[in-house]
Protein backbone atom coordinates (compact mmCIF):
# COMPACT_ATOMS: atom_id res chain seq x y z
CA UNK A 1 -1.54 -45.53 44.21
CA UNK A 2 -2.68 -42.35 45.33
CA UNK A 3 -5.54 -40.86 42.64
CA UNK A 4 -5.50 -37.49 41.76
CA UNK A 5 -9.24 -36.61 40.21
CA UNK A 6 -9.49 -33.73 37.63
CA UNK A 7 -13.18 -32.51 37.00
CA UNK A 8 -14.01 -32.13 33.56
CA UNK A 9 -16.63 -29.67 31.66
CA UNK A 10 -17.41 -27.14 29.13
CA UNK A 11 -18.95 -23.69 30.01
CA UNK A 12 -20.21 -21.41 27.35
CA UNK A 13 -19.26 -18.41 25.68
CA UNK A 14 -19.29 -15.42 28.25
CA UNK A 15 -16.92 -12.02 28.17
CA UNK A 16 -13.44 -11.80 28.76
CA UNK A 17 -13.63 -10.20 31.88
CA UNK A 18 -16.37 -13.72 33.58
CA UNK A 19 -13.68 -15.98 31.89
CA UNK A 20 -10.46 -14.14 34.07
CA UNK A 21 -12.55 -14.42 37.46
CA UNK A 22 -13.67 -17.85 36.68
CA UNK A 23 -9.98 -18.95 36.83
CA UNK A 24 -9.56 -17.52 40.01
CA UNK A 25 -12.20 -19.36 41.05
CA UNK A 26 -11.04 -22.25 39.90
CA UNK A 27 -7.24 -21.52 41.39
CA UNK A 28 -8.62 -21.55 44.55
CA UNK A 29 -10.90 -24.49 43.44
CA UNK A 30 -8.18 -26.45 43.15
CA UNK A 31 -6.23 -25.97 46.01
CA UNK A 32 -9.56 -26.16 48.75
CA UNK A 33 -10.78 -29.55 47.19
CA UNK A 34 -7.29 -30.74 46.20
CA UNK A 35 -8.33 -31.77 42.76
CA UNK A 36 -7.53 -30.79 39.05
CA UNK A 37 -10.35 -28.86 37.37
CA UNK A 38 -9.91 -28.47 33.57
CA UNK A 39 -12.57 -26.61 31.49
CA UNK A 40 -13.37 -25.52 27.92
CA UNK A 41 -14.84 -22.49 26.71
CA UNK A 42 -15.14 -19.43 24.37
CA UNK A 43 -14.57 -15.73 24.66
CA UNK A 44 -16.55 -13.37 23.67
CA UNK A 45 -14.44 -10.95 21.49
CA UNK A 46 -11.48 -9.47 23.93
CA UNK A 47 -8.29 -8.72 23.91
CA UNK A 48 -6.44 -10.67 26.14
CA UNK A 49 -2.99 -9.13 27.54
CA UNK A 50 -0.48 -11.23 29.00
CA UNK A 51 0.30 -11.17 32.52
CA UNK A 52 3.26 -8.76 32.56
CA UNK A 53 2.71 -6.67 29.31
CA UNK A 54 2.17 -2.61 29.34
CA UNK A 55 -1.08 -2.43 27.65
CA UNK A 56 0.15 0.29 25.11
CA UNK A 57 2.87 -2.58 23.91
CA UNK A 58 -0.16 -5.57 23.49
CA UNK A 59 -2.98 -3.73 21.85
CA UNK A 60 -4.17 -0.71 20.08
CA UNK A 61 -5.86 0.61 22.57
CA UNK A 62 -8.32 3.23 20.49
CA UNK A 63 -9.39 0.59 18.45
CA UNK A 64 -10.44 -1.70 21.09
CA UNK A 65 -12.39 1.25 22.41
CA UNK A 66 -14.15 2.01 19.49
CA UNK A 67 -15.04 -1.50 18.42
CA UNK A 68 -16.36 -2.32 21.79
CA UNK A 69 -13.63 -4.88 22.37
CA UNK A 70 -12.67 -5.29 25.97
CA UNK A 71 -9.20 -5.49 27.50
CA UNK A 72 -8.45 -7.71 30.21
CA UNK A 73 -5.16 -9.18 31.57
CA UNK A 74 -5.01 -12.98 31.88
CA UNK A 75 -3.29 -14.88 35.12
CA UNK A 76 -0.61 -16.26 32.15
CA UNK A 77 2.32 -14.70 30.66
CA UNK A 78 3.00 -14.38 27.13
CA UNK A 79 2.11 -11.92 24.50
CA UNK A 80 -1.19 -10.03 23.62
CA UNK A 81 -4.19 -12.41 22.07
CA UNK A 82 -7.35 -11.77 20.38
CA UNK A 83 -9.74 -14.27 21.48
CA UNK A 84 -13.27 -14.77 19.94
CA UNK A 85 -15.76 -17.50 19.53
CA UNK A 86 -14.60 -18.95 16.62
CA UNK A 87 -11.31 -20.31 19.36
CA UNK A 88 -11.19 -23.33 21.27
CA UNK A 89 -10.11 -22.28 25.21
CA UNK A 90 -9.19 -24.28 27.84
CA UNK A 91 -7.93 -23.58 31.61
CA UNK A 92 -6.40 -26.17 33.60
CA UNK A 93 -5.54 -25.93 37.50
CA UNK A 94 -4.14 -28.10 39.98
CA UNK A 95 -2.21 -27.69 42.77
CA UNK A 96 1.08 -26.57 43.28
CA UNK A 97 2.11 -29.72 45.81
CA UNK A 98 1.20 -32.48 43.06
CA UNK A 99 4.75 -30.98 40.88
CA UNK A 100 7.28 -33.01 40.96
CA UNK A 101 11.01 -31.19 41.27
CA UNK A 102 11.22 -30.96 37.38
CA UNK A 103 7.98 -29.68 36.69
CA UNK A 104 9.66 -26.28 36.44
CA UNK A 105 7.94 -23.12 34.58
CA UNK A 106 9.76 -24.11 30.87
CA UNK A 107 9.56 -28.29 31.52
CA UNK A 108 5.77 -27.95 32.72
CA UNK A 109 4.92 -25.69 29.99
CA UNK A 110 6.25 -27.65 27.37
CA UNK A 111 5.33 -31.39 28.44
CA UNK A 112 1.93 -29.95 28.32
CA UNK A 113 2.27 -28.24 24.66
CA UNK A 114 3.32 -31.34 23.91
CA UNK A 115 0.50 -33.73 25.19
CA UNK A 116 -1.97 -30.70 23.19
CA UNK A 117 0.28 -32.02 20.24
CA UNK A 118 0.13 -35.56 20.37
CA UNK A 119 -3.85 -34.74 20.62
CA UNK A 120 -3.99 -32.65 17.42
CA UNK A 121 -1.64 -35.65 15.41
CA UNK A 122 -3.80 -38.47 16.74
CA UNK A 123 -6.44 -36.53 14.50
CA UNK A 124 -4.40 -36.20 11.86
CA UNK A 125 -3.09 -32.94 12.31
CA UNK A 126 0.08 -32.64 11.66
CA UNK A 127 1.31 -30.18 14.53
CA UNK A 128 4.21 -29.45 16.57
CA UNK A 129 5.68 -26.93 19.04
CA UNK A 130 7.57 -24.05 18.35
CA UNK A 131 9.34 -22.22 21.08
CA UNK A 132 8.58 -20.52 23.42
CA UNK A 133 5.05 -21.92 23.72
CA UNK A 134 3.23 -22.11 20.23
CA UNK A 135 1.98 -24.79 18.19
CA UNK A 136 2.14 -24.57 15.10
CA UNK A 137 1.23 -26.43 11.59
CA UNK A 138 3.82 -26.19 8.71
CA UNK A 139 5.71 -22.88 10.78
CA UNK A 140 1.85 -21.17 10.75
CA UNK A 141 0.82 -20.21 13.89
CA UNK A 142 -2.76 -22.83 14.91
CA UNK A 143 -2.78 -22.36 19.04
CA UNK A 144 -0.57 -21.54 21.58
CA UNK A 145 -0.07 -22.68 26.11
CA UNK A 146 0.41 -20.36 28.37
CA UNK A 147 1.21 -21.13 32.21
CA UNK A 148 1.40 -19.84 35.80
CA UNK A 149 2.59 -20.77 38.51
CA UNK A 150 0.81 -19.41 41.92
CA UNK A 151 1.84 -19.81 45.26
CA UNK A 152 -0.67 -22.95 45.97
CA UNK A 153 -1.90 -23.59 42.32
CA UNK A 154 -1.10 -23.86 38.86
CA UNK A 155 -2.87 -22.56 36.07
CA UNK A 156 -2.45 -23.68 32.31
CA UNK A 157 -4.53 -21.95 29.45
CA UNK A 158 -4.38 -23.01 26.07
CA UNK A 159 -6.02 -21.71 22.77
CA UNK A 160 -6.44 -23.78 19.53
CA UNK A 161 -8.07 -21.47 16.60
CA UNK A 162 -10.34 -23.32 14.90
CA UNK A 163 -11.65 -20.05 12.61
CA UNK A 164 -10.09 -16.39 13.38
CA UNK A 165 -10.96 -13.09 11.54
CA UNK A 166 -7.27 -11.78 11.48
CA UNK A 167 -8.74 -8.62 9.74
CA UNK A 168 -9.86 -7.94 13.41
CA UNK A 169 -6.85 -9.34 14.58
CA UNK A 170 -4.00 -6.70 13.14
CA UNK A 171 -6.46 -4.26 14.49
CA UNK A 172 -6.70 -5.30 17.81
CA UNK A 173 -3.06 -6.62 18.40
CA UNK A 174 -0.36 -3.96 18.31
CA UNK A 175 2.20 -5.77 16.79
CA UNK A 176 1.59 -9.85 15.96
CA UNK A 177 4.87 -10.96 15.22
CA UNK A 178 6.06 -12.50 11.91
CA UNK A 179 8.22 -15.72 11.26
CA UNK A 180 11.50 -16.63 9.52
CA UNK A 181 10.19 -19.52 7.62
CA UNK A 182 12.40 -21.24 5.01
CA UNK A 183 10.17 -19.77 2.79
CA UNK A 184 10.90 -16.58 4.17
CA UNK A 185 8.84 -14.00 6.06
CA UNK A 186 5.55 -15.34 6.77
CA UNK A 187 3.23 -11.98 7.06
CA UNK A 188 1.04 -11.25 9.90
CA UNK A 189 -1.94 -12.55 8.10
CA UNK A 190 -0.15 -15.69 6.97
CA UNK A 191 1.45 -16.01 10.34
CA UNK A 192 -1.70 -17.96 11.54
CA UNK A 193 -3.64 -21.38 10.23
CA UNK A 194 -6.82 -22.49 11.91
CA UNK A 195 -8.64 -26.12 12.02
CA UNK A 196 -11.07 -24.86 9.13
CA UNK A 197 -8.20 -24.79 6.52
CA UNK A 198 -7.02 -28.07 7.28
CA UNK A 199 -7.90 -31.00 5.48
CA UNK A 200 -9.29 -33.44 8.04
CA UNK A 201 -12.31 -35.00 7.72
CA UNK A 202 -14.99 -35.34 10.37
CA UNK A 203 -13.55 -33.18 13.22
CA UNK A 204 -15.87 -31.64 15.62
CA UNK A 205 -15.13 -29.93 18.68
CA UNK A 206 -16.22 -32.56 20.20
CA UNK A 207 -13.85 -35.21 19.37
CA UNK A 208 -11.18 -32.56 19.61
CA UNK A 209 -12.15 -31.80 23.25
CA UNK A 210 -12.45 -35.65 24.28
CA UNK A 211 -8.75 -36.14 22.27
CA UNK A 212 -7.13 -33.08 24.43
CA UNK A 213 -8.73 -33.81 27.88
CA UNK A 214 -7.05 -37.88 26.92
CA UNK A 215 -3.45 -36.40 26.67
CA UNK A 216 -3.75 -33.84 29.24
CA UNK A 217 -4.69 -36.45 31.87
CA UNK A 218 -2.84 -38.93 31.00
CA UNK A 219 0.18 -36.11 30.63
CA UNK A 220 -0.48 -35.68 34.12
CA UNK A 221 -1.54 -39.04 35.17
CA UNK A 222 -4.95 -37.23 36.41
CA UNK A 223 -8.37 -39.51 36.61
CA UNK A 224 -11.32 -37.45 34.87
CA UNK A 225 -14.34 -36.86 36.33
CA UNK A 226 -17.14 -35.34 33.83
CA UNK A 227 -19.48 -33.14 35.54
CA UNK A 228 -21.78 -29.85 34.55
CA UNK A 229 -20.40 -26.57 34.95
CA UNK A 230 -19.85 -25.27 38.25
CA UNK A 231 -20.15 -21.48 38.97
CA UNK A 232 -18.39 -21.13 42.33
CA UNK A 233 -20.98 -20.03 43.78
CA UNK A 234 -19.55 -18.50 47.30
CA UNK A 235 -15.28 -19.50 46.74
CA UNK A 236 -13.73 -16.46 47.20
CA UNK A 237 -10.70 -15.81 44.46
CA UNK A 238 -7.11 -16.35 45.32
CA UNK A 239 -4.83 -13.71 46.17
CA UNK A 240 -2.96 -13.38 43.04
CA UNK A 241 -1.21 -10.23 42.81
CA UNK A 242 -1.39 -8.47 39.79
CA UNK A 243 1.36 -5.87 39.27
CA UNK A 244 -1.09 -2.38 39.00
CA UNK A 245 2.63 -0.61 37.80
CA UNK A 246 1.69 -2.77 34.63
CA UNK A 247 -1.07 -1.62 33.90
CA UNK A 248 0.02 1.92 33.12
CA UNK A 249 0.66 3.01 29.72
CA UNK A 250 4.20 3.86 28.75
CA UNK A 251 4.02 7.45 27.40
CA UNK A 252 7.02 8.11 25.42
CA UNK A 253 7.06 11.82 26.33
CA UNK A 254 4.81 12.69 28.99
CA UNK A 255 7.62 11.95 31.33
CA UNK A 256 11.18 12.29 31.82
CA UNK A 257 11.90 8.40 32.05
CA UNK A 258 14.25 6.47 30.54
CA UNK A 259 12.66 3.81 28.56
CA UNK A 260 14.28 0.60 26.35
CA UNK A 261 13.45 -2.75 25.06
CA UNK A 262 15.08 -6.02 24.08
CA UNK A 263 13.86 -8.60 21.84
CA UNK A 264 14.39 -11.90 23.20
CA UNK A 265 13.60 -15.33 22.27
CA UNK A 266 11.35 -15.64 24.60
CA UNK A 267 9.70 -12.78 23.78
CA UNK A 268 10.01 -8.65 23.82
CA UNK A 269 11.20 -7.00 27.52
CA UNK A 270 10.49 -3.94 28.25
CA UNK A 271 12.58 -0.89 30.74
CA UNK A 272 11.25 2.19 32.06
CA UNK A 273 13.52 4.11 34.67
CA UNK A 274 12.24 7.38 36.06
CA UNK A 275 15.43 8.98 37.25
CA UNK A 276 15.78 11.70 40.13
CA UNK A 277 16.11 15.35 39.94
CA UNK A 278 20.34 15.16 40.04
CA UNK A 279 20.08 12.26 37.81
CA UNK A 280 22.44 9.77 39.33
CA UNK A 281 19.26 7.81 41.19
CA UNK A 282 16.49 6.01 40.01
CA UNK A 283 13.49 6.70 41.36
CA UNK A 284 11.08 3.87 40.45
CA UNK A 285 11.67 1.15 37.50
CA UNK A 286 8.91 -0.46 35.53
CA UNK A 287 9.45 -3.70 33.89
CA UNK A 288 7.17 -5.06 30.94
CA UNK A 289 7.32 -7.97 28.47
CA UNK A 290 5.17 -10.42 26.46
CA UNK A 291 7.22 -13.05 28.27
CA UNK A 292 6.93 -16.07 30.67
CA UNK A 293 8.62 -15.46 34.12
CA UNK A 294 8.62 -17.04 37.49
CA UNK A 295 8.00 -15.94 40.17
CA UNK A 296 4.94 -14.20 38.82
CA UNK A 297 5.93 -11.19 40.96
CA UNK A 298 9.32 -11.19 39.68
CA UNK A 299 8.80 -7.88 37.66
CA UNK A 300 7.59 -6.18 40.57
CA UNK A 301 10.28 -7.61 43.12
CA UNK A 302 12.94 -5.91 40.49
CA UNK A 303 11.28 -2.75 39.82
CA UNK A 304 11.45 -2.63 43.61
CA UNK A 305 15.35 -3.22 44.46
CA UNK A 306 16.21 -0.96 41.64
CA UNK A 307 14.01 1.81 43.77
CA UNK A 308 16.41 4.30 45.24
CA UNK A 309 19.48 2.81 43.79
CA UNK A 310 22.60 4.61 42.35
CA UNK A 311 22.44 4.20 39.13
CA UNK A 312 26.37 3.05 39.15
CA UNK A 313 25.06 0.32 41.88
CA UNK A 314 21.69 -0.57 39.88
CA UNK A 315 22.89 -4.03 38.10
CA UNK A 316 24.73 -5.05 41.22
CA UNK A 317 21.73 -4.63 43.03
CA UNK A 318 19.50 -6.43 40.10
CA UNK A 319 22.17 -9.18 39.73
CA UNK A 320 21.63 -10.05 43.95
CA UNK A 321 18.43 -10.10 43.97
CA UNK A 322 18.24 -12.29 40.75
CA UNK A 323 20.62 -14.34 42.33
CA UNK A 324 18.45 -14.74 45.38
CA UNK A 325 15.31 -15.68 43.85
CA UNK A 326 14.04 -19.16 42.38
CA UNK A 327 13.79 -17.37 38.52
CA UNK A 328 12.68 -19.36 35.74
CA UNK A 329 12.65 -16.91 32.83
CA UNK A 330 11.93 -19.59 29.23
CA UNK A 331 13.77 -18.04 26.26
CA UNK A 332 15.43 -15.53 28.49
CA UNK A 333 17.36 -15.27 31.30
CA UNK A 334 19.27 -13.18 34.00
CA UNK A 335 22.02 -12.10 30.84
CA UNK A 336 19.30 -10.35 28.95
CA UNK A 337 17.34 -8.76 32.38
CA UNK A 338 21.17 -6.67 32.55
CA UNK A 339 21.66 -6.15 29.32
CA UNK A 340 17.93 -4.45 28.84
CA UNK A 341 18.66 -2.31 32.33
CA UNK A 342 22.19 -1.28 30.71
CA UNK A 343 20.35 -0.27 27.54
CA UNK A 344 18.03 2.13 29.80
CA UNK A 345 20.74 3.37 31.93
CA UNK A 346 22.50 4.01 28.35
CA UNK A 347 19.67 6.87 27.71
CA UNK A 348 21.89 9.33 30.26
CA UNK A 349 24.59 9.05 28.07
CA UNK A 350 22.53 9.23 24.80
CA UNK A 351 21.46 12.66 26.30
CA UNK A 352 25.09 13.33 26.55
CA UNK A 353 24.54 13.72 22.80
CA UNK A 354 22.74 16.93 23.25
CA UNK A 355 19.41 14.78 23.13
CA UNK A 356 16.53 15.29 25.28
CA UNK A 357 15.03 12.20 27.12
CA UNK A 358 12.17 11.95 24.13
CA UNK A 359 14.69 11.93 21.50
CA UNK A 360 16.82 9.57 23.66
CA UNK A 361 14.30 7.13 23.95
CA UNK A 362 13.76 6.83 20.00
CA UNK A 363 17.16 5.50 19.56
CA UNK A 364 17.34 2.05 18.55
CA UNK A 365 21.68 1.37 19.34
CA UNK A 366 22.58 -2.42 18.01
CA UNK A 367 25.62 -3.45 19.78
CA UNK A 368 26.58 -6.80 18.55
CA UNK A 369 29.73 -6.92 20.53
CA UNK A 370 27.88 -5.14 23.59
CA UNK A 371 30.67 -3.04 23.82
CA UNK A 372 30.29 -0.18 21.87
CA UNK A 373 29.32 3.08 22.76
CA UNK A 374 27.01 5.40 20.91
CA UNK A 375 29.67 7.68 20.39
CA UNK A 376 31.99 5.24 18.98
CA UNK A 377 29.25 3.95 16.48
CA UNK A 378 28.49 7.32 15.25
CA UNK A 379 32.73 7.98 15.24
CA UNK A 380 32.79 4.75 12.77
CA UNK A 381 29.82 5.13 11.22
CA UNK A 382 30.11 4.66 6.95
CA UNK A 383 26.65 4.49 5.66
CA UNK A 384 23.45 6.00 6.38
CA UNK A 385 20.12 4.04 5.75
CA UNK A 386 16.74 5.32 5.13
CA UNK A 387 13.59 3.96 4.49
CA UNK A 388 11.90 4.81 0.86
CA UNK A 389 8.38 5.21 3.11
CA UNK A 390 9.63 8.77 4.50
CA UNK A 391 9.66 10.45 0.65
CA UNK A 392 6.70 11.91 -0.19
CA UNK A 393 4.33 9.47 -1.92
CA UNK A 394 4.25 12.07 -5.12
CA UNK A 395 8.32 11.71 -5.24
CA UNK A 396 8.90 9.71 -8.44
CA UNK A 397 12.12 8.67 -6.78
CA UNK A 398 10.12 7.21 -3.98
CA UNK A 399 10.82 3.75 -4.67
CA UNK A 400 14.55 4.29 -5.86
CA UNK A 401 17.74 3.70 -4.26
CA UNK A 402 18.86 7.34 -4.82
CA UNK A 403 17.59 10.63 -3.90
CA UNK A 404 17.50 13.98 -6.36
CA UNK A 405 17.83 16.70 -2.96
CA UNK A 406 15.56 18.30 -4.45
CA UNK A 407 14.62 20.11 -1.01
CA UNK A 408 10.92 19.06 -0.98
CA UNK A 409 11.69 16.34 1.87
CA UNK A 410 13.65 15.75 4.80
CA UNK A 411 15.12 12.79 3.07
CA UNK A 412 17.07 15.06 0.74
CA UNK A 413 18.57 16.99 3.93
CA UNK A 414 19.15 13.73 5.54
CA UNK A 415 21.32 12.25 1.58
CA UNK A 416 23.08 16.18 2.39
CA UNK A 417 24.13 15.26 5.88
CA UNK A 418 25.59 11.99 5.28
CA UNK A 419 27.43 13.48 1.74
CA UNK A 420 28.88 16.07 3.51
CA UNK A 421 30.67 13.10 6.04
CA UNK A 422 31.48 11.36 2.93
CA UNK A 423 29.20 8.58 3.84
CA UNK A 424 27.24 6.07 1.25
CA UNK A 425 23.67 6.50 1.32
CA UNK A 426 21.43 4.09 0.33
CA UNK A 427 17.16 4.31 0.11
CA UNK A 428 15.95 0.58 1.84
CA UNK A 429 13.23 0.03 -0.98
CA UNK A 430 12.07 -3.56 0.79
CA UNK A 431 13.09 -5.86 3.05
CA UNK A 432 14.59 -8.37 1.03
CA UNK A 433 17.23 -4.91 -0.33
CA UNK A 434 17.63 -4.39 3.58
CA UNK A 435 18.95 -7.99 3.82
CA UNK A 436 21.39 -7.32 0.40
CA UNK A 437 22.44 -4.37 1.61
CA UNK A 438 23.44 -5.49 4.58
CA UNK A 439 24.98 -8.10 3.50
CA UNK A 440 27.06 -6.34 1.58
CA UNK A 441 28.16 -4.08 3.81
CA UNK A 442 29.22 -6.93 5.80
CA UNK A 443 31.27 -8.07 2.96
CA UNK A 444 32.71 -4.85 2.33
CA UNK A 445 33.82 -4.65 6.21
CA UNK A 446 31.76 -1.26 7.04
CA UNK A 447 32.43 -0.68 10.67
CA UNK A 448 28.81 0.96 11.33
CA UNK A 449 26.21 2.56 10.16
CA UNK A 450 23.48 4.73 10.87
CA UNK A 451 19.57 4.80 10.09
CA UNK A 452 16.07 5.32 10.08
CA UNK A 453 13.04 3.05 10.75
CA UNK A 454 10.16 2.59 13.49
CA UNK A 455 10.55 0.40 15.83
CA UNK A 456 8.47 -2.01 14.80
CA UNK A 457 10.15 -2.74 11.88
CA UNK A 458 13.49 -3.30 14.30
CA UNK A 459 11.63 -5.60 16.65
CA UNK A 460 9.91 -7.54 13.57
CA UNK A 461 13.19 -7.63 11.42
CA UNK A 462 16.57 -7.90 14.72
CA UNK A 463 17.01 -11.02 13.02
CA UNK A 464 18.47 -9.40 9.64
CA UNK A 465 20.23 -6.36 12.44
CA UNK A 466 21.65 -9.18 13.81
CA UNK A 467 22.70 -11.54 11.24
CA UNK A 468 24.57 -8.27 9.77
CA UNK A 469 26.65 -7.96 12.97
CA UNK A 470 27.51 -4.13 12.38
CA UNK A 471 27.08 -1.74 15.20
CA UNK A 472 24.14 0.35 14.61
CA UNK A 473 22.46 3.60 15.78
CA UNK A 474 19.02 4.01 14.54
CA UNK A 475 16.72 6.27 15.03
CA UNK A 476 12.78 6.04 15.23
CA UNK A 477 10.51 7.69 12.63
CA UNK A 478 7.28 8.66 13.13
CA UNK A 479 4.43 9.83 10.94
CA UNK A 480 2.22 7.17 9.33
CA UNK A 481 3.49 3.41 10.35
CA UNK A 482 2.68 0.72 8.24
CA UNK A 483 2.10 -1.31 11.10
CA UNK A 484 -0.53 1.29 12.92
CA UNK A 485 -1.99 1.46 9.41
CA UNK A 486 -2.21 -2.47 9.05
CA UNK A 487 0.16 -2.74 5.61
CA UNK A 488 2.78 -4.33 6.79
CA UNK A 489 2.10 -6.65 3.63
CA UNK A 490 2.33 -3.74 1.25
CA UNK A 491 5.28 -2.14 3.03
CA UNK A 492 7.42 -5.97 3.16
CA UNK A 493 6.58 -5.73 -0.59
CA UNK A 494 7.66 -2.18 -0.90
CA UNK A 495 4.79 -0.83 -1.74
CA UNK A 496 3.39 1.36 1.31
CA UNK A 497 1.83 4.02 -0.24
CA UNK A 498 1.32 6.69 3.42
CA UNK A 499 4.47 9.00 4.14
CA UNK A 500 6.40 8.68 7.11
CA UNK A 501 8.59 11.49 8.46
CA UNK A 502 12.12 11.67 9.38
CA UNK A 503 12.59 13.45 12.87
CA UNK A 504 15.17 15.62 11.93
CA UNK A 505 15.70 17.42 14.92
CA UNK A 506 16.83 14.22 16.16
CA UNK A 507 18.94 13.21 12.63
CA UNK A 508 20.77 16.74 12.95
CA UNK A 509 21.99 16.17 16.43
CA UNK A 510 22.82 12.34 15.85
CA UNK A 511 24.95 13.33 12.79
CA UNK A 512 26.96 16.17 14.89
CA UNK A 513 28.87 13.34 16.05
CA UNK A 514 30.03 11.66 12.63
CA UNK A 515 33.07 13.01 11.81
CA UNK A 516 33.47 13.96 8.56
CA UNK A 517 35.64 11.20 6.45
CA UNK A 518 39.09 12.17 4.88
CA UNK A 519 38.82 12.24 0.83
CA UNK A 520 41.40 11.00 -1.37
């Protein structure tokens, strides 16, 4: 039986940007020498973006500049991380030729979650995987495996927190994402648990480290070889191609593109389509995503057949190429990749509206069916939700379900557009009211609504959109955000004390189209 050696070792603590060119070192490693190498180490604080994320989507960018926190881009996909000392990291390569014809991008991923499990169990910790590529203890969020797949090598980074300071966390991350728990809504801060709250008894990093290198091998059926750290002195790095489209930020309205995203289960895609002068081609395309995808160029290869294409022929065109690639796309797949580009291509007829591309872009249309137009929402639409965070934090009706028009806010105009369409208005005071409300109106067979929230709060909460199953349009507020303000917590509880602002140059030209309702 042929072996197959994987070195072993742990390197120190060194910055985000040492710890990104040591992989590629150790990519190409791999492949030269024909072994495994698998290391442990720490970051020094960084924010880590995922392979194919925007950075304006991952992190907050000023914050990370005025803490001194670096931003790099990891080899991986998945979504934005903070890493610090206080995590356990590991990097794993081999190369691409020991894979067998199942170890595709979702199987290889999660046989090797797994074996981190079984590790973590044989401790006593009682862990398990949640999809796409977490690990988690009692639905709280205690590590996560990330993978790519190169053209000779494979890469597979893992990070188990074993303490985390998630007050630097929300300020780094741009929007951590919460979980349904049976419990209910598990907050950003509660989202995550780390080895120091768990009670087990006489766990070091040490015996962690010699538990996870056991599974991982024998996962792999590798034969460990221990040695001291090995800088790489003289390998050059791999050609990995990193996507430089990606690492533009996605101004919202410095431009005149088209932009849209998609929660998925396998995490949020991202659409930006820069259109030509006439309109009816696009010019160049931009795909984003805290997602997993494979080939790790796919993004790029898309953004380049929908380059000069009518936009009548663009998902034809998408669908082909799609069709002519090896994709692997976990919690995804080539369904949602056309629904997000018809979602985009839906801004030219949002403008239709009398919109301009800005205010296009801050519509948020839920189309359970995928049918419906946004004209034929807003000709159906019965209710109009707002959110109690754009009254002024002096209105005593602030937290109230009702609204006195008393002409000091734009909420009042907003209650006086909606009356005069004989529509029911109703003031979202918390989440948990969103979720009755919409309920209800599911009960009482509205046929759609419209409403106001950022679109964080739609990304965080589809799941309630969704469960609903009433078309939507809604529209994107702006102003002070509980989640660039880090009070998420207070604003779940409905407490959020900062004002956000209706754009009512937007709700005005939105509500042209609701036809006013016969009375009895």
């Amino acid at each position: 039986m042929t072996v197959r050696p994987c070195r072993v070792w742990t390197d120190g603590i060194a910055p985000g940007a040492e710890q990104v060119a040591r992989d590629l070192r150790h990519l190409a490693g791999s492949v030269a020498a024909d072994e495994a190498r698998l290391r442990f180490h720490r970051y020094e604080p960084t924010a880590s973006l995922g392979r194919h994320e925007a950075v304006c989507h991952g992190v907050r960018g000023t914050y990370c500049d005025e803490a001194g926190i670096p931003v790099v881009r990891r080899l991986t996909g998945g979504g934005a991380l903070y890493l610090a000392p206080g995590q356990c990291c590991l990097s794993l390569t081999l190369p691409r030729h020991w894979l067998g014809e199942g170890d595709t991008l979702t199987a290889l991923m999660a046989r090797l979650n797994r074996a981190l499990v079984r590790a973590l169990v044989g401790l006593g910790i009682p862990a398990h995987t949640a999809f796409p590529n977490d690990l988690e203890v009692s639905g709280r969020k205690l590590g996560a495996g990330f993978l790519a797949i190169e053209a000779g090598a494979v890469l597979y980074q893992a990070v188990i927190l074993e303490s985390l300071d998630t007050e630097v966390l929300l300020k780094v991350l741009r929007a951590p994402r919460e979980k349904l728990s049976a419990q209910g809504i598990l907050s950003a801060r509660h989202r995550f648990i780390t080895l120091e709250e768990l009670p087990v008894r006489d766990l070091d990093m040490e015996t962690l480290k010699v538990a996870v290198t056991r599974s991982l091998l024998g996962e792999l059926a590798l034969e460990g070889i221990m040695t001291a750290p090995d800088p790489e002195k003289g390998v050059s790095s791999p050609d990995v191609p990193m996507d430089p489209a990606l690492d533009e930020d996605w101004p919202e309205s410095a431009d005149r593109s088209w932009q849209a995203f998609l929660p998925t289960p396998g995490g949020i895609l991202q659409l930006r389509l820069l259109p030509d002068e006439s309109g009816r081609v696009i010019r160049a395309a931009h795909f984003s995503g805290a997602v997993h995808v494979a080939p790790p160029d796919l993004f790029l290869s898309l953004a380049e057949t929908l380059a000069g294409a009518p936009m009548e022929a663009a998902e034809v065109r998408m669908i082909r190429r799609l069709r002519a690639e090896d994709v692997q796309l976990p919690g995804l797949g080539p369904d949602e990749l056309c629904r997000l580009l018809r979602l985009t291509l839906g801004r030219r007829a949002e403008q239709g509206l009398g919109l301009d591309v800005r205010q296009a872009n801050r519509l948020m249309v839920h189309r359970p069916e995928g049918v419906e137009g946004v004209r034929d929402i807003l000709g159906r639409a019965s209710v109009m939700l707002v959110p109690y965070c754009a009254k002024p934090a002096w209105c005593d009706w602030r937290h109230e379900d009702a609204c006195p028009e008393c002409g000091g806010c734009d909420v009042g105009e907003a209650y006086r557009l909606a009356r005069e369409r004989g529509m029911k208005v109703v003031t979202i005071t918390r989440y948990e009211h969103l979720c009755r409300v919409l309920e209800q109106m599911q009960a009482d067979g509205e046929p759609a609504y419209v409403g106001m929230c950022c679109r964080d709060f739609y990304q965080k909460r589809i799941h309630a959109f969704r469960a609903a199953g009433i078309p939507a349009v809604l529209m994107d507020i702006t102003g002070a955000n509980c989640y660039d303000l880090n009070q998420e917590e207070a604003a779940y509880a409905g407490e959020f004390t900062a004002e956000a602002e209706l754009d009512m140059g937007l709700v005005e030209k939105v509500m042209v189209w609701v036809p006013k309702k016969p009375t009895d």
